[in-house]
Protein backbone atom coordinates (compact mmCIF):
# COMPACT_ATOMS: atom_id res chain seq x y z
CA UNK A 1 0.00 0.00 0.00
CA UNK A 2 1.39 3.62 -0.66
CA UNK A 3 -0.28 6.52 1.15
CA UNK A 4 -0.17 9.67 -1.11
CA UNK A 5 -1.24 12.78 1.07
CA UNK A 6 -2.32 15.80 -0.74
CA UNK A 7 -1.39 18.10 1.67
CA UNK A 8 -1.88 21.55 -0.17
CA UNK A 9 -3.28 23.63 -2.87
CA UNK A 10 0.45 23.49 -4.62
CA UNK A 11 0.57 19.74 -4.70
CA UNK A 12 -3.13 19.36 -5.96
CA UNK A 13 -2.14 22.21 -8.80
CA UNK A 14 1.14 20.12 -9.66
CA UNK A 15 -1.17 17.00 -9.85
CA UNK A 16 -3.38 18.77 -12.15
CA UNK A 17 -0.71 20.01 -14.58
CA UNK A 18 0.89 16.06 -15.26
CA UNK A 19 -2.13 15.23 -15.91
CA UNK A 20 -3.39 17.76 -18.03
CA UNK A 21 0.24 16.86 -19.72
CA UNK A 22 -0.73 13.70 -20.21
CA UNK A 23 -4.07 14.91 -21.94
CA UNK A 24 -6.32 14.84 -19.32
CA UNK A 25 -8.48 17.71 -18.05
CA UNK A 26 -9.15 18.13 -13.98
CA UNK A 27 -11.58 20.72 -12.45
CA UNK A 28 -12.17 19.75 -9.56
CA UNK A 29 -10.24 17.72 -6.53
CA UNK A 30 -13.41 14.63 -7.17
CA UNK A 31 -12.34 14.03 -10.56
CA UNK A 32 -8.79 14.61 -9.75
CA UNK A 33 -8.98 11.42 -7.31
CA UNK A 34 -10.67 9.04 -9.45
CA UNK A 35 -7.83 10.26 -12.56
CA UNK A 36 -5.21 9.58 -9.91
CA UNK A 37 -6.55 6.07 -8.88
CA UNK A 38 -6.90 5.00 -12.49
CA UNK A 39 -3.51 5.47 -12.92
CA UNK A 40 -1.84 4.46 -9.72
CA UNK A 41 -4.86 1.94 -8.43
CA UNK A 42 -2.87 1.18 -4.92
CA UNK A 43 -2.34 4.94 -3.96
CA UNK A 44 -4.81 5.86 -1.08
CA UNK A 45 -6.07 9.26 -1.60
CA UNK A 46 -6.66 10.48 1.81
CA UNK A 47 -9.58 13.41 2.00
CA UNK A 48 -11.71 13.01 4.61
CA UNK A 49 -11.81 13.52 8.34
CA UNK A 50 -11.96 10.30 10.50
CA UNK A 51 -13.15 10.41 14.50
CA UNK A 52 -10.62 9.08 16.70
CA UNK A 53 -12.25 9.12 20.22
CA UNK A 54 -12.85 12.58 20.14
CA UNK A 55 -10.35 13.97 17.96
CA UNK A 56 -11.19 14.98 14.04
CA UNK A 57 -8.06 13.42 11.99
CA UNK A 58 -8.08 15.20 8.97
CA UNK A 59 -4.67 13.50 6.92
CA UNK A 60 -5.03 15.78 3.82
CA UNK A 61 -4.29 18.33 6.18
CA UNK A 62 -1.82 16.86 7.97
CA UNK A 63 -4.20 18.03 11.47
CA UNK A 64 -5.30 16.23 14.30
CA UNK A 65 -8.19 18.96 15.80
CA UNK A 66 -9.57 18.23 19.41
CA UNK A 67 -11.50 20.90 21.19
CA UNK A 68 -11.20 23.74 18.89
CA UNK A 69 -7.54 22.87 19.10
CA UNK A 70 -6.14 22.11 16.14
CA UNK A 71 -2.04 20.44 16.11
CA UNK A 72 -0.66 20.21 12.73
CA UNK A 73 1.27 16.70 12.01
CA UNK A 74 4.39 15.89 10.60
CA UNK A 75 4.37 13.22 7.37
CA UNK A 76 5.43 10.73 9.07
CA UNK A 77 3.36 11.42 12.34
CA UNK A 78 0.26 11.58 10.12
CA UNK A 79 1.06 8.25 7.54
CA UNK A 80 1.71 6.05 10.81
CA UNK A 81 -1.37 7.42 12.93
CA UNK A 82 -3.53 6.58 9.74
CA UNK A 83 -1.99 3.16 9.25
CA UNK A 84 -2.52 2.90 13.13
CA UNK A 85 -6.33 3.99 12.59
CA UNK A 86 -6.93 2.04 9.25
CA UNK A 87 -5.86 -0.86 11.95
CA UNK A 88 -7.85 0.21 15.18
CA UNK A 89 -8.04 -2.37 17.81
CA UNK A 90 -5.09 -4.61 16.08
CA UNK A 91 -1.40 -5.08 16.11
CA UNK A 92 0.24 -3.35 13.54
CA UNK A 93 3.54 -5.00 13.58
CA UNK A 94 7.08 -3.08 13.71
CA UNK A 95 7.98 -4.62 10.60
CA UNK A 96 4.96 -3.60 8.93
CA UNK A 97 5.07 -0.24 10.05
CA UNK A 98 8.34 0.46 7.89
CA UNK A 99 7.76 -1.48 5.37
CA UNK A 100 4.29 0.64 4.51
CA UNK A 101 5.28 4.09 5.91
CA UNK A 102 9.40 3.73 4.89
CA UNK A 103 9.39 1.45 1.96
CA UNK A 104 13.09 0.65 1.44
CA UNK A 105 14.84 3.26 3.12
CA UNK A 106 16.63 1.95 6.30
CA UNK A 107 14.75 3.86 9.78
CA UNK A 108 16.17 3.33 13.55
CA UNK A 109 14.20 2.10 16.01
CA UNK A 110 14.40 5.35 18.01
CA UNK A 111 12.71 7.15 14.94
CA UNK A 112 9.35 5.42 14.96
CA UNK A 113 9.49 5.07 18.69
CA UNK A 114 9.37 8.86 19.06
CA UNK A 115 6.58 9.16 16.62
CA UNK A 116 4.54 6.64 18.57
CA UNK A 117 5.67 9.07 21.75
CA UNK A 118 4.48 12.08 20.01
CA UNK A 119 1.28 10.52 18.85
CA UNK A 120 0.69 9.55 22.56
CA UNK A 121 1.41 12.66 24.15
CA UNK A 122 -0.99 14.33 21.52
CA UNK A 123 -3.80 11.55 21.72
CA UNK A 124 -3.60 11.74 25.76
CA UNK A 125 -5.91 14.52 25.60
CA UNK A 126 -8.83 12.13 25.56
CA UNK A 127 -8.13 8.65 28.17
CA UNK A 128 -10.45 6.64 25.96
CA UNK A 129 -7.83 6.43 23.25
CA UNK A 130 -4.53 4.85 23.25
CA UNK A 131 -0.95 3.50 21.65
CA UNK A 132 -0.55 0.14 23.49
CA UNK A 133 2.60 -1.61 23.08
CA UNK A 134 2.58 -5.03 22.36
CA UNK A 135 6.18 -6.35 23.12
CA UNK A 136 8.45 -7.32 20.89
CA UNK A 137 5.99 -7.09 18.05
CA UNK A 138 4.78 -3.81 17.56
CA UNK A 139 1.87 -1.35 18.26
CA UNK A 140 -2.00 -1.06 18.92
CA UNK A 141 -4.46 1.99 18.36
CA UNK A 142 -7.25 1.23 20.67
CA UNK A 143 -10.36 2.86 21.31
CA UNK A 144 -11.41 2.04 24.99
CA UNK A 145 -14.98 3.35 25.12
């Protein structure tokens, strides 16, 4: 699985322009989507705002809103907190983790551990949501309500 985030106006615009190169005309961000997944079929488009607990997680935007408060995310913050969601309530191994969010590039343990520490201290705002550690295997969003 790839996760493609259209994070901005610029990148939608760019995306717009290879494929009008390509001799294809997008108007709107709808039809831009479906011309994307036609060509790239195992890119996730992410566009909408999911509920975690009682946080709005808007990847797109790279936001995580709670209480009027909105905390923008860093890539890698936002593709592993969306794997983690996509996967609520199971383990999401370490393995998997940087094979989907990393690919081939070679990541320390100490990077994805403090992304799962920033993710915590961010999702502690609401105790019915949490990052459980499974040991020696890898990592579980769960949604205790």
């Amino acid at each position: 699985m790839k996760i493609l985030i259209i994070e901005d106006k610029d990148m939608q615009a760019c995306l717009q322009r290879a494929l009008k190169d390509k001799g294809t005309e997008i108007d709107d961000l709808c039809n831009l989507r479906q011309q994307v997944k036609a060509i790239e079929p195992d890119v996730i488009l992410m566009n909408k705002t999911f509920s975690i607990g009682s946080f709005n997680f808007t990847p797109d935007c790279m936001t995580l809103e709670h209480k009027g408060k909105v905390t923008r995310l860093s890539i890698y913050q936002t593709k592993v907190l969306y794997l983690l969601y996509v996967c609520m309530n199971m383990i999401v191994t370490r393995e998997e983790i940087y094979r989907m969010i990393w690919h081939d590039v070679v990541v320390t343990d100490q990077s994805l551990n403090n992304i799962i520490s920033q993710l915590r201290k961010l999702l502690s705002a609401d105790s019915h949501i949490s990052i459980d550690t499974i040991r020696g295997v890898g990592y579980r969003l769960k949604n205790n309500s």
